[in-house]
C-alpha atoms as a PDB file:
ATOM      1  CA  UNK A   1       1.627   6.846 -24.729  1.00  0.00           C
ATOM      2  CA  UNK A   2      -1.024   5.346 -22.924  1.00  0.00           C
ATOM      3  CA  UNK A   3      -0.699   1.196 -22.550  1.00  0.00           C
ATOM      4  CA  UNK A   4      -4.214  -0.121 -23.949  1.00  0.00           C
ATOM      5  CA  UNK A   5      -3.615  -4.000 -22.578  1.00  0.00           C
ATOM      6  CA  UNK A   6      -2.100  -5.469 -19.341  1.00  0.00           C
ATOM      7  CA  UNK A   7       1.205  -7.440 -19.941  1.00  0.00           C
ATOM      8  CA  UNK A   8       0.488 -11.422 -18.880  1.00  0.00           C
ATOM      9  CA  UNK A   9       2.568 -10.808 -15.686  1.00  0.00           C
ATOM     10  CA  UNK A  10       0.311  -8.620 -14.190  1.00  0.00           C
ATOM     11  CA  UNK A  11      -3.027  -9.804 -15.643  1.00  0.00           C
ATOM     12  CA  UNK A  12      -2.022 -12.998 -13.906  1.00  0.00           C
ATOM     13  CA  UNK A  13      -1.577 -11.301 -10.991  1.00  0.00           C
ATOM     14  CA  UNK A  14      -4.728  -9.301 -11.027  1.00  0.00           C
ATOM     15  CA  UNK A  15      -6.953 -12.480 -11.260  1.00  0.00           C
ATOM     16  CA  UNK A  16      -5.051 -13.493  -8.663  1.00  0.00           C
ATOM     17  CA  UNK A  17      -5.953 -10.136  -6.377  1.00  0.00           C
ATOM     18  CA  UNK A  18      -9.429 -10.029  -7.558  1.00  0.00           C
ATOM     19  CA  UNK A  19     -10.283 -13.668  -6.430  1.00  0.00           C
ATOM     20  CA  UNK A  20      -8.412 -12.896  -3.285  1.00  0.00           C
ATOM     21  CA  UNK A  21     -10.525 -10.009  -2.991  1.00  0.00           C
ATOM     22  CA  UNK A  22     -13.900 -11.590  -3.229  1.00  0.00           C
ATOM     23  CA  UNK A  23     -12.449 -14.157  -0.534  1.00  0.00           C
ATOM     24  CA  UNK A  24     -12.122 -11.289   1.760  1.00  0.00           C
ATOM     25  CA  UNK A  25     -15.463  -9.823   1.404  1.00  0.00           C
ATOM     26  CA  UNK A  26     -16.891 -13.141   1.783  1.00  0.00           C
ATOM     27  CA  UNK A  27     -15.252 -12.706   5.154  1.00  0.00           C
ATOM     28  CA  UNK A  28     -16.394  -9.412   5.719  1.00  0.00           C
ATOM     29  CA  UNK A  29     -20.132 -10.001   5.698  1.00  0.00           C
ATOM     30  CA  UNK A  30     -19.842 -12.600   8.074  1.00  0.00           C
ATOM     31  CA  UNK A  31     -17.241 -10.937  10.354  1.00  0.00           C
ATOM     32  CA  UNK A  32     -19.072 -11.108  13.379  1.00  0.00           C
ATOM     33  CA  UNK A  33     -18.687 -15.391  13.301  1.00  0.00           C
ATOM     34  CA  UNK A  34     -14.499 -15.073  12.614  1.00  0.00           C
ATOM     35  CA  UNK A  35     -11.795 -15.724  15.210  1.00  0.00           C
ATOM     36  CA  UNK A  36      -9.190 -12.448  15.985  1.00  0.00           C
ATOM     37  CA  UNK A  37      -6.241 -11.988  17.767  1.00  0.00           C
ATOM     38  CA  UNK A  38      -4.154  -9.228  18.806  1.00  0.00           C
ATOM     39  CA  UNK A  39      -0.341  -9.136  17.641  1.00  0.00           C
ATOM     40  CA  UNK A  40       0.280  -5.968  19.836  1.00  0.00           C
ATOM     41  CA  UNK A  41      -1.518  -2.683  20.799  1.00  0.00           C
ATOM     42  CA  UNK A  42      -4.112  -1.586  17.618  1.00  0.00           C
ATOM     43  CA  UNK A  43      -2.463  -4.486  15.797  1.00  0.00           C
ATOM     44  CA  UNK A  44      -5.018  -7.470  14.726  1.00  0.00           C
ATOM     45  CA  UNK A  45      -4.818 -10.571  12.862  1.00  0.00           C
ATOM     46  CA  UNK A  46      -8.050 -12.168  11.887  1.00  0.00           C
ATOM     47  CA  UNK A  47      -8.399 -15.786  10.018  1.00  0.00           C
ATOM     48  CA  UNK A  48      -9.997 -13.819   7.422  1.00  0.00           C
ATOM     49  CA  UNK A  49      -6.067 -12.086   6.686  1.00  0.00           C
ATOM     50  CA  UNK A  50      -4.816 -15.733   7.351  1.00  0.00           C
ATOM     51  CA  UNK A  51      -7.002 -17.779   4.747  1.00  0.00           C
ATOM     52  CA  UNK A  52      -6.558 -14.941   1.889  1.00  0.00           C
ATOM     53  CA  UNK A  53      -2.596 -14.611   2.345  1.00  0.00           C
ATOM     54  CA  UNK A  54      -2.859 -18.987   2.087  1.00  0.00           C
ATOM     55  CA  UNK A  55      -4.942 -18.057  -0.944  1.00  0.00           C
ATOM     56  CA  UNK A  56      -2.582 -15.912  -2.937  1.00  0.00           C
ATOM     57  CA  UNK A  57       0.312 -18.046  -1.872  1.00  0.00           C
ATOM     58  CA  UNK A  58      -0.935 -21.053  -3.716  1.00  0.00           C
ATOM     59  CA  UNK A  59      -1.984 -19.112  -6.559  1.00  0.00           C
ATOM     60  CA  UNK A  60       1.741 -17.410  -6.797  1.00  0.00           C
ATOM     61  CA  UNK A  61       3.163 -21.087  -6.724  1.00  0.00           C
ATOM     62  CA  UNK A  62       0.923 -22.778  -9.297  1.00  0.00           C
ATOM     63  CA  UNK A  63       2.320 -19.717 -11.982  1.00  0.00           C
ATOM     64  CA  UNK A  64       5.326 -18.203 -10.848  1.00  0.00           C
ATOM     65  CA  UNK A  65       7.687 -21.011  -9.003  1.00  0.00           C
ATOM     66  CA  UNK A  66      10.293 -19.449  -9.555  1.00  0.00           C
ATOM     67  CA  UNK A  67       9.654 -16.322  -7.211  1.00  0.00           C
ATOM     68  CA  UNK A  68      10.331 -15.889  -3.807  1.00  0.00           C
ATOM     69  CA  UNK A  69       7.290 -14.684  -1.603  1.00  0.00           C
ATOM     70  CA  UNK A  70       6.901 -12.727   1.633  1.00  0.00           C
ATOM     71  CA  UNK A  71       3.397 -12.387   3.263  1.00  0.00           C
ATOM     72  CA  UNK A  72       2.699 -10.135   6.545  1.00  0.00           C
ATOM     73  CA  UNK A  73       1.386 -13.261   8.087  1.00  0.00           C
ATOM     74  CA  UNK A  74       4.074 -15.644   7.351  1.00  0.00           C
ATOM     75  CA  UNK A  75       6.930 -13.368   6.942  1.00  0.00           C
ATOM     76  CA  UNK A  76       9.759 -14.534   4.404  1.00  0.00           C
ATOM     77  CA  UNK A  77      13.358 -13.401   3.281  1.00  0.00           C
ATOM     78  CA  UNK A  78      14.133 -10.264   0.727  1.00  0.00           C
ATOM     79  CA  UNK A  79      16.688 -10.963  -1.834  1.00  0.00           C
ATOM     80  CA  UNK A  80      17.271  -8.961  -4.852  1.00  0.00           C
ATOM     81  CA  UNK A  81      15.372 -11.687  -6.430  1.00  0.00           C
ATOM     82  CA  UNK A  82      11.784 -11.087  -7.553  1.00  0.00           C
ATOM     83  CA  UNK A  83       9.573 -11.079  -4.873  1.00  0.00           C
ATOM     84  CA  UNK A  84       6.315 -10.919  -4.741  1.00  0.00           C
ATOM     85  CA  UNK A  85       5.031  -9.260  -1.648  1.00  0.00           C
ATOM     86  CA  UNK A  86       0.927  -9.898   0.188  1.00  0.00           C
ATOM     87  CA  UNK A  87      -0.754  -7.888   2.758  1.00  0.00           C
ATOM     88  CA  UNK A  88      -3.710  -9.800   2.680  1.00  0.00           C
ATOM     89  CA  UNK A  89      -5.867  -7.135   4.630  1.00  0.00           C
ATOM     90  CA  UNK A  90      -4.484  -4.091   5.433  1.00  0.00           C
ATOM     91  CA  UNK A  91      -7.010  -2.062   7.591  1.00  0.00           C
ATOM     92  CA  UNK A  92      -7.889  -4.946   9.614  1.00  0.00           C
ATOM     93  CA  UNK A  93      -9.065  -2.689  12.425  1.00  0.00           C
ATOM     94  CA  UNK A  94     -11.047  -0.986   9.779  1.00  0.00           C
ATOM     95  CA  UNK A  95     -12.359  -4.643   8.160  1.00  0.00           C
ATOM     96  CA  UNK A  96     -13.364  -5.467  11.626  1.00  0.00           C
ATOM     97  CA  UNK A  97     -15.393  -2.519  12.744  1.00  0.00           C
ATOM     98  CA  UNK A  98     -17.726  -2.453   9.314  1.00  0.00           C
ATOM     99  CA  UNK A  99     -15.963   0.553   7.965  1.00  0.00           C
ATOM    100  CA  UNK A 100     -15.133  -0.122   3.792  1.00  0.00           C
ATOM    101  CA  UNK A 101     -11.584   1.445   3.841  1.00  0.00           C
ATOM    102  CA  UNK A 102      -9.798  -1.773   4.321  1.00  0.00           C
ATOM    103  CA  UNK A 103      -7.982  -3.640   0.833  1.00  0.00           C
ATOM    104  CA  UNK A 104      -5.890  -6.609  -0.092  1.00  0.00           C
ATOM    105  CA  UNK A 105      -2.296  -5.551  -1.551  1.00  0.00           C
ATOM    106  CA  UNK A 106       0.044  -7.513  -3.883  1.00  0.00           C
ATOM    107  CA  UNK A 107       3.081  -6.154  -5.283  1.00  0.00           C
ATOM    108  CA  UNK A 108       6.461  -7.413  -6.968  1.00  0.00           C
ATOM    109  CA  UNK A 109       9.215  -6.159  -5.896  1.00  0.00           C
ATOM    110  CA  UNK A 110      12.684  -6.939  -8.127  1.00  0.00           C
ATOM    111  CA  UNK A 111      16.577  -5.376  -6.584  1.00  0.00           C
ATOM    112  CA  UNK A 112      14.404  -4.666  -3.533  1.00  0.00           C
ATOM    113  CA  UNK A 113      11.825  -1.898  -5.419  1.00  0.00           C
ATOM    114  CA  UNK A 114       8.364  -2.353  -6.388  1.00  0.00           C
ATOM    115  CA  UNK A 115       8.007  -2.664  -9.803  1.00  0.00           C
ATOM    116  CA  UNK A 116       4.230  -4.055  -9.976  1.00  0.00           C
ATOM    117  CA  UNK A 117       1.365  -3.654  -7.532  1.00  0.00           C
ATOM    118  CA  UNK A 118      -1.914  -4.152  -7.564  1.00  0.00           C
ATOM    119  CA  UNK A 119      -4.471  -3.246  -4.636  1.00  0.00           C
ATOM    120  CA  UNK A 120      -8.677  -4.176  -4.415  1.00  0.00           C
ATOM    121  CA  UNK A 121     -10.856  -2.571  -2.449  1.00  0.00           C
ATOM    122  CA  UNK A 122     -13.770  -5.200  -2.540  1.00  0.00           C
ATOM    123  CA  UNK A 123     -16.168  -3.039  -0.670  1.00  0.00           C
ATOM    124  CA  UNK A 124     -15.692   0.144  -3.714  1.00  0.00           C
ATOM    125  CA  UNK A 125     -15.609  -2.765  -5.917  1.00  0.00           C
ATOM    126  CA  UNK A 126     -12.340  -1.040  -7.313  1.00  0.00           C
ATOM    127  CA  UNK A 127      -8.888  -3.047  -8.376  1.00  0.00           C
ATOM    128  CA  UNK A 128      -6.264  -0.917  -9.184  1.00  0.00           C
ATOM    129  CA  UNK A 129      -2.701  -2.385 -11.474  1.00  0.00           C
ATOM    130  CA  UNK A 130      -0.142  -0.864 -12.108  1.00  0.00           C
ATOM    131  CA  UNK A 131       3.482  -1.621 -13.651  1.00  0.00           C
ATOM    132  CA  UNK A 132       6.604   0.494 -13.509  1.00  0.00           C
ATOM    133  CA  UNK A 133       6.532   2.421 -16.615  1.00  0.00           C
ATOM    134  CA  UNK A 134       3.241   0.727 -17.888  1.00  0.00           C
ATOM    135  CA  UNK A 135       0.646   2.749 -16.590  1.00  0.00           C
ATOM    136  CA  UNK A 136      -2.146   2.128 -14.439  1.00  0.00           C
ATOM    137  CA  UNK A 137      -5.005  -0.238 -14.946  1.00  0.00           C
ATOM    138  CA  UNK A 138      -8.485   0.501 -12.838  1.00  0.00           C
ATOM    139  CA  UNK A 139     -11.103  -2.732 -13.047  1.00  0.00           C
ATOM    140  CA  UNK A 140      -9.261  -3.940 -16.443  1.00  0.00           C
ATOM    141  CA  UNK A 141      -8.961  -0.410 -18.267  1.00  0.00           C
ATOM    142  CA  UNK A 142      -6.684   2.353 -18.368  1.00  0.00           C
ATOM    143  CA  UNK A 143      -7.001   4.818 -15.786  1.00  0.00           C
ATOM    144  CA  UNK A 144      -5.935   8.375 -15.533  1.00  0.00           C
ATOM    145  CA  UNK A 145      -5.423  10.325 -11.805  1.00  0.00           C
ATOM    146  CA  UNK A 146      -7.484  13.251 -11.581  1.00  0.00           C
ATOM    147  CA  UNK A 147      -5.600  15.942 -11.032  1.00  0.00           C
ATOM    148  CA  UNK A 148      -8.394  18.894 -10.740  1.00  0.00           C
ATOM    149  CA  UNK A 149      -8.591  20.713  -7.914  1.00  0.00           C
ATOM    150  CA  UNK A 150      -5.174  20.439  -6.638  1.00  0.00           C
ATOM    151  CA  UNK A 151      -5.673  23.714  -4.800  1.00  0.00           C
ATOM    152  CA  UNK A 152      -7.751  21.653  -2.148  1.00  0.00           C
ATOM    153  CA  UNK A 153      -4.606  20.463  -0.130  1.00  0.00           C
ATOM    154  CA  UNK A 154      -5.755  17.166   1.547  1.00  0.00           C
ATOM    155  CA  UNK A 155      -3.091  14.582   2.658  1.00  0.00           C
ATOM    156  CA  UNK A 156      -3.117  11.254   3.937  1.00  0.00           C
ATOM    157  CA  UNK A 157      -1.059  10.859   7.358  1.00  0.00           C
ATOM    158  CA  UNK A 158      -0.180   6.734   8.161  1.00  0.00           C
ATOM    159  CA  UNK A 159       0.722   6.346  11.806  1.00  0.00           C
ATOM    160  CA  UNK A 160       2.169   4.061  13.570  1.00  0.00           C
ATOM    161  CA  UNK A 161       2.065   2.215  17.129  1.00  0.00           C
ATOM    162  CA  UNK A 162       5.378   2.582  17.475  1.00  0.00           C
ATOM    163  CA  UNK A 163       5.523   6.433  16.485  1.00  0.00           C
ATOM    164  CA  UNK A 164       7.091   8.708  19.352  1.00  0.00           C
ATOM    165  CA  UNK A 165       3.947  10.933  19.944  1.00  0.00           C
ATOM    166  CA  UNK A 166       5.886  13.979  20.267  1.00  0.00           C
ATOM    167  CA  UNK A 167       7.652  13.103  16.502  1.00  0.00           C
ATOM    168  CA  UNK A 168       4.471  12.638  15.509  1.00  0.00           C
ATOM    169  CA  UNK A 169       2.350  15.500  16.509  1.00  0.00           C
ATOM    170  CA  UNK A 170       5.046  18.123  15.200  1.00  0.00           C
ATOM    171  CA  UNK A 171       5.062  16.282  12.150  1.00  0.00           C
ATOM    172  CA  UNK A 172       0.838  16.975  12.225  1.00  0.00           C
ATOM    173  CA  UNK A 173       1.357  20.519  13.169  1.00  0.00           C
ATOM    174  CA  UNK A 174       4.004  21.169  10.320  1.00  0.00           C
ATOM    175  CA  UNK A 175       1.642  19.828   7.988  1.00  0.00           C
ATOM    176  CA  UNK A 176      -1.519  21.744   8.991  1.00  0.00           C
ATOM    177  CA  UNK A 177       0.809  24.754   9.006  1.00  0.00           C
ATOM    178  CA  UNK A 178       1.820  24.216   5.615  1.00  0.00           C
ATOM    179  CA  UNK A 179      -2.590  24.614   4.996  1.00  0.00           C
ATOM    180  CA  UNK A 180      -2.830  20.636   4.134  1.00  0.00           C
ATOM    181  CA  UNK A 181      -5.788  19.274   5.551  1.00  0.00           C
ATOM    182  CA  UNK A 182      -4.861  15.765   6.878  1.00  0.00           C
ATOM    183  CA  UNK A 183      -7.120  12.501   6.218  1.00  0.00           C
ATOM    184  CA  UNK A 184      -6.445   9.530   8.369  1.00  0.00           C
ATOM    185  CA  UNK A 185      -7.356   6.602   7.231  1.00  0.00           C
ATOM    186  CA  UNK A 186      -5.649   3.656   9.075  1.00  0.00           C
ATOM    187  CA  UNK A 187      -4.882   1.536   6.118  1.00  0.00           C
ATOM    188  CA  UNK A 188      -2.095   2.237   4.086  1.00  0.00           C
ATOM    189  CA  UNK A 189      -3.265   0.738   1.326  1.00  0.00           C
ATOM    190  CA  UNK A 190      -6.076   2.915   1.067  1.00  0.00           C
ATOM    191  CA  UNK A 191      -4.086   6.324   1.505  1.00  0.00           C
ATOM    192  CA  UNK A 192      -1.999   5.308  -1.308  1.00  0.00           C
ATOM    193  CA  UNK A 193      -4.535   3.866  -3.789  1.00  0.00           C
ATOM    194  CA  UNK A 194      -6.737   7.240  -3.028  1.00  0.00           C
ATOM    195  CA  UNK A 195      -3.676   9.077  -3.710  1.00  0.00           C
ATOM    196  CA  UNK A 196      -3.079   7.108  -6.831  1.00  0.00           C
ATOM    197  CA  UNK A 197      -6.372   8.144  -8.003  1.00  0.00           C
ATOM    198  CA  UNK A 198      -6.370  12.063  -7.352  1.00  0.00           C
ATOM    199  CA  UNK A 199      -8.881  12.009  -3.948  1.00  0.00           C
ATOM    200  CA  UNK A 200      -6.340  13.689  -1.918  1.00  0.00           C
ATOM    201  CA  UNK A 201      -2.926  15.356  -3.042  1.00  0.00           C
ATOM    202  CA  UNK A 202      -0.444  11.975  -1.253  1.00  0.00           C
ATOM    203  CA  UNK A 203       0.374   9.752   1.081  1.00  0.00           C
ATOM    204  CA  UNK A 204       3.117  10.096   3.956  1.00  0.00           C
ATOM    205  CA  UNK A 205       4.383   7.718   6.574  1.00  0.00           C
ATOM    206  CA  UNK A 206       7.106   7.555   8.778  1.00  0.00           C
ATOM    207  CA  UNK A 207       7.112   3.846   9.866  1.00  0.00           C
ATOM    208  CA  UNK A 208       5.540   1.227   8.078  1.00  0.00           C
ATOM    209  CA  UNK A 209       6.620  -2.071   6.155  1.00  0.00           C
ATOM    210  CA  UNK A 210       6.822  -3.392   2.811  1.00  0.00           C
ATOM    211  CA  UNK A 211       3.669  -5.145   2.621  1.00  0.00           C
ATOM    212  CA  UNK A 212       1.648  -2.055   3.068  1.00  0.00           C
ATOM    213  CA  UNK A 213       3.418  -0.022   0.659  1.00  0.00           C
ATOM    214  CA  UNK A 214       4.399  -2.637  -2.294  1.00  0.00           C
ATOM    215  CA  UNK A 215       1.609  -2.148  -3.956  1.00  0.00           C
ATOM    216  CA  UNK A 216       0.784   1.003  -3.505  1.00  0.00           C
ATOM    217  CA  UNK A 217       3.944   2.273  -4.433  1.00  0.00           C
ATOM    218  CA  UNK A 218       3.529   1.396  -8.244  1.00  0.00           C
ATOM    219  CA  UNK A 219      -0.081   2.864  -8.708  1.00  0.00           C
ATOM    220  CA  UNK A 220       1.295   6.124  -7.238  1.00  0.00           C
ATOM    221  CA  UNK A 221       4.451   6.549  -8.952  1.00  0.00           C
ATOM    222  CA  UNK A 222       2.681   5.452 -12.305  1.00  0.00           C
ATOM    223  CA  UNK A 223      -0.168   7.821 -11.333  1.00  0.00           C
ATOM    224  CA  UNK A 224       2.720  10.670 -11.714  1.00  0.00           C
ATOM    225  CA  UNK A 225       3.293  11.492  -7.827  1.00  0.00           C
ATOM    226  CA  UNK A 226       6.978  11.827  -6.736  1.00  0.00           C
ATOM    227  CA  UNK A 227       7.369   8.377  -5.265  1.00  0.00           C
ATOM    228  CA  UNK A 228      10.006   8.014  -2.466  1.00  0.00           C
ATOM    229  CA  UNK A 229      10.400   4.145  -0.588  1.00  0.00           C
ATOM    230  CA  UNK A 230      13.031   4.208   1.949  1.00  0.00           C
ATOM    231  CA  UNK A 231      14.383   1.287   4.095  1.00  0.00           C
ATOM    232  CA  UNK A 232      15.575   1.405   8.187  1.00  0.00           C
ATOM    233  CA  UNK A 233      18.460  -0.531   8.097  1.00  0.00           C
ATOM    234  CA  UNK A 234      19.772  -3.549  10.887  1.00  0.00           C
ATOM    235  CA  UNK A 235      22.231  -2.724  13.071  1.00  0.00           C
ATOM    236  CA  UNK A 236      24.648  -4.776  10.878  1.00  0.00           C
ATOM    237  CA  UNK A 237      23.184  -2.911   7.549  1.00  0.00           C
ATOM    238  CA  UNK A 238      20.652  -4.932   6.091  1.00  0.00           C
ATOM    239  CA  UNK A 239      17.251  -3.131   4.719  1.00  0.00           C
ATOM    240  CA  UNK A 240      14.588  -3.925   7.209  1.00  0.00           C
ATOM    241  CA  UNK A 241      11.523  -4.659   5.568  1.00  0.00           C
ATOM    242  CA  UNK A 242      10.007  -4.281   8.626  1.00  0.00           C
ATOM    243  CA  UNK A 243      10.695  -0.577   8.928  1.00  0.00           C
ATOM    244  CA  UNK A 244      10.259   1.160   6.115  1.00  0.00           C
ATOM    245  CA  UNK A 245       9.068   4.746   5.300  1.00  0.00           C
ATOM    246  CA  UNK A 246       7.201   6.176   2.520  1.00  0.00           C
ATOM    247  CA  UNK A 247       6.298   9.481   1.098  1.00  0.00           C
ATOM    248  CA  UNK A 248       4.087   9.777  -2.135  1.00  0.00           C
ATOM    249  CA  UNK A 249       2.746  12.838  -3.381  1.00  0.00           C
ATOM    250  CA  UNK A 250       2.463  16.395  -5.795  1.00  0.00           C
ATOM    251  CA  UNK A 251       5.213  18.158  -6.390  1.00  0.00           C
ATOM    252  CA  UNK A 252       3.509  20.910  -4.012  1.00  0.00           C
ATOM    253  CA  UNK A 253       2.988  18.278  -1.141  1.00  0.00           C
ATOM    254  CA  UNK A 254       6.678  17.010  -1.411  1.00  0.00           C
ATOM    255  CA  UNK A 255       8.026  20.571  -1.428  1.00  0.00           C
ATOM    256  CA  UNK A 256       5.742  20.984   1.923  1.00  0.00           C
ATOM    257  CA  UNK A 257       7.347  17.737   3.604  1.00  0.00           C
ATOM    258  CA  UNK A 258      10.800  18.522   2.987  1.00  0.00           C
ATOM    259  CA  UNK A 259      11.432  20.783   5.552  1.00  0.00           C
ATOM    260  CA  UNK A 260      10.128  18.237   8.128  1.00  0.00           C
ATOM    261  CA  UNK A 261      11.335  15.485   6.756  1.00  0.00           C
ATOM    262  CA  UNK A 262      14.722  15.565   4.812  1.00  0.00           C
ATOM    263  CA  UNK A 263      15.345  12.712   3.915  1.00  0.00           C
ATOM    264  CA  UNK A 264      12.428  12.246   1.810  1.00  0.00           C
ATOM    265  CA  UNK A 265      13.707  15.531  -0.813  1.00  0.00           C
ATOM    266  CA  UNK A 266      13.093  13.793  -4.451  1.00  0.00           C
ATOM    267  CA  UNK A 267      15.863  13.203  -5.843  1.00  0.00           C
END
């Protein structure tokens, strides 16, 4: 059965996204006047991502307290407490050059899984919620992923700076020899939320972190793709948020993947 209404948690949280959002477009038609700075190669941080993670952080304080935050900006420490979780703009490469496929990304995450997300694309004037087991929620109304046309295999392939080239094209050639077209959009966010809605057939990425895939996450498992979030761990065992790897998808896509990736089999 189909949830008709948000639960207060998550509309909360949605204002909270949307008025983020319209921050960050405010930002992006004026982009050419804002300061940037690299953080490493292909890697930028703009005061637009800086003023909208402040944003959201004062807004999570003022109605949840209690929770513990982590932003990509200001980093933070995962507990098995609730936490909620802010890429303020992912695709900042994207943001910066003009191109629409950037978003802002909130998600809760509770024993270290996301349980609620919630991702705007300000540009496609689309904000996706989600909440484990609630359904999906597309500008304020249920939403159903389109699955027609499944036959047209098109995937989403995240990369990385810090992928090993030679890992990575085999995992490109195993793909495209598997007949999936592969999309690259350099923002997370948006391979998942396009995923989420039935554009392409799933998201996969070897190396990424929990602020690009919290929200995410939740639309696409709630959207009904097999949803796999796996941590790199420390050398002294503790989950690196840091390093984290992701692969959401059809049942067709997954069964593709497994053979080049093993550790990503459903279970």
């Amino acid at each position: 059965m189909t949830n008709t209404t948000m639960s207060a948690r998550l509309a909360i949280a949605s204002e909270i996204a949307a008025q983020a959002a319209e921050l960050a477009l405010g930002f992006f038609n004026r982009r050419d006047a804002i300061e940037v700075s690299s953080k490493r190669t292909q890697d930028f941080v703009s005061e637009a991502d800086v003023a909208v993670e402040q944003f959201i952080c004062t807004r999570l304080a003022e109605h949840f307290p209690q929770d513990a935050v982590i932003g990509e900006e200001m980093g933070g420490v995962l507990t098995q407490a609730p936490c909620w979780v802010i890429d303020p703009i992912d695709g900042t490469s994207n943001f910066l050059r003009g191109s629409p496929l950037w978003g802002v990304s909130l998600g809760l995450v509770e024993n270290k899984q996301p349980v609620m997300g919630i991702v705007a694309l300000p540009v496609l004037n689309d904000l996706f919620a989600a909440e484990s087991g609630k359904g999906i929620f597309l500008n304020g109304k249920p939403f159903r992923r389109d699955d027609r046309f499944e036959d047209v295999q098109i995937v989403s392939l995240g990369d990385s700076a810090d992928d090993k080239l030679d890992d990575a094209s085999a995992f490109y050639q195993g793909i495209r020899a598997a007949d999936w077209s592969v999309h690259c959009y350099r923002c997370t966010t948006v391979g998942m939320v396009f995923a989420a809605k039935g554009i392409i057939g799933g998201h996969l990425q070897r190396r990424t972190t929990l602020w690009d895939i919290a929200g995410g996450a939740v639309l696409c498992q709630e959207a009904g793709l097999e949803t796999v979030v796996k941590f790199a761990r420390t050398a002294d065992g503790i989950d690196n948020y840091r390093h984290m790897s992701v692969a959401a998808g059809t049942a067709n896509l997954l069964s593709a993947v497994v053979p080049l990736w093993p550790a990503f089999e459903p279970q």
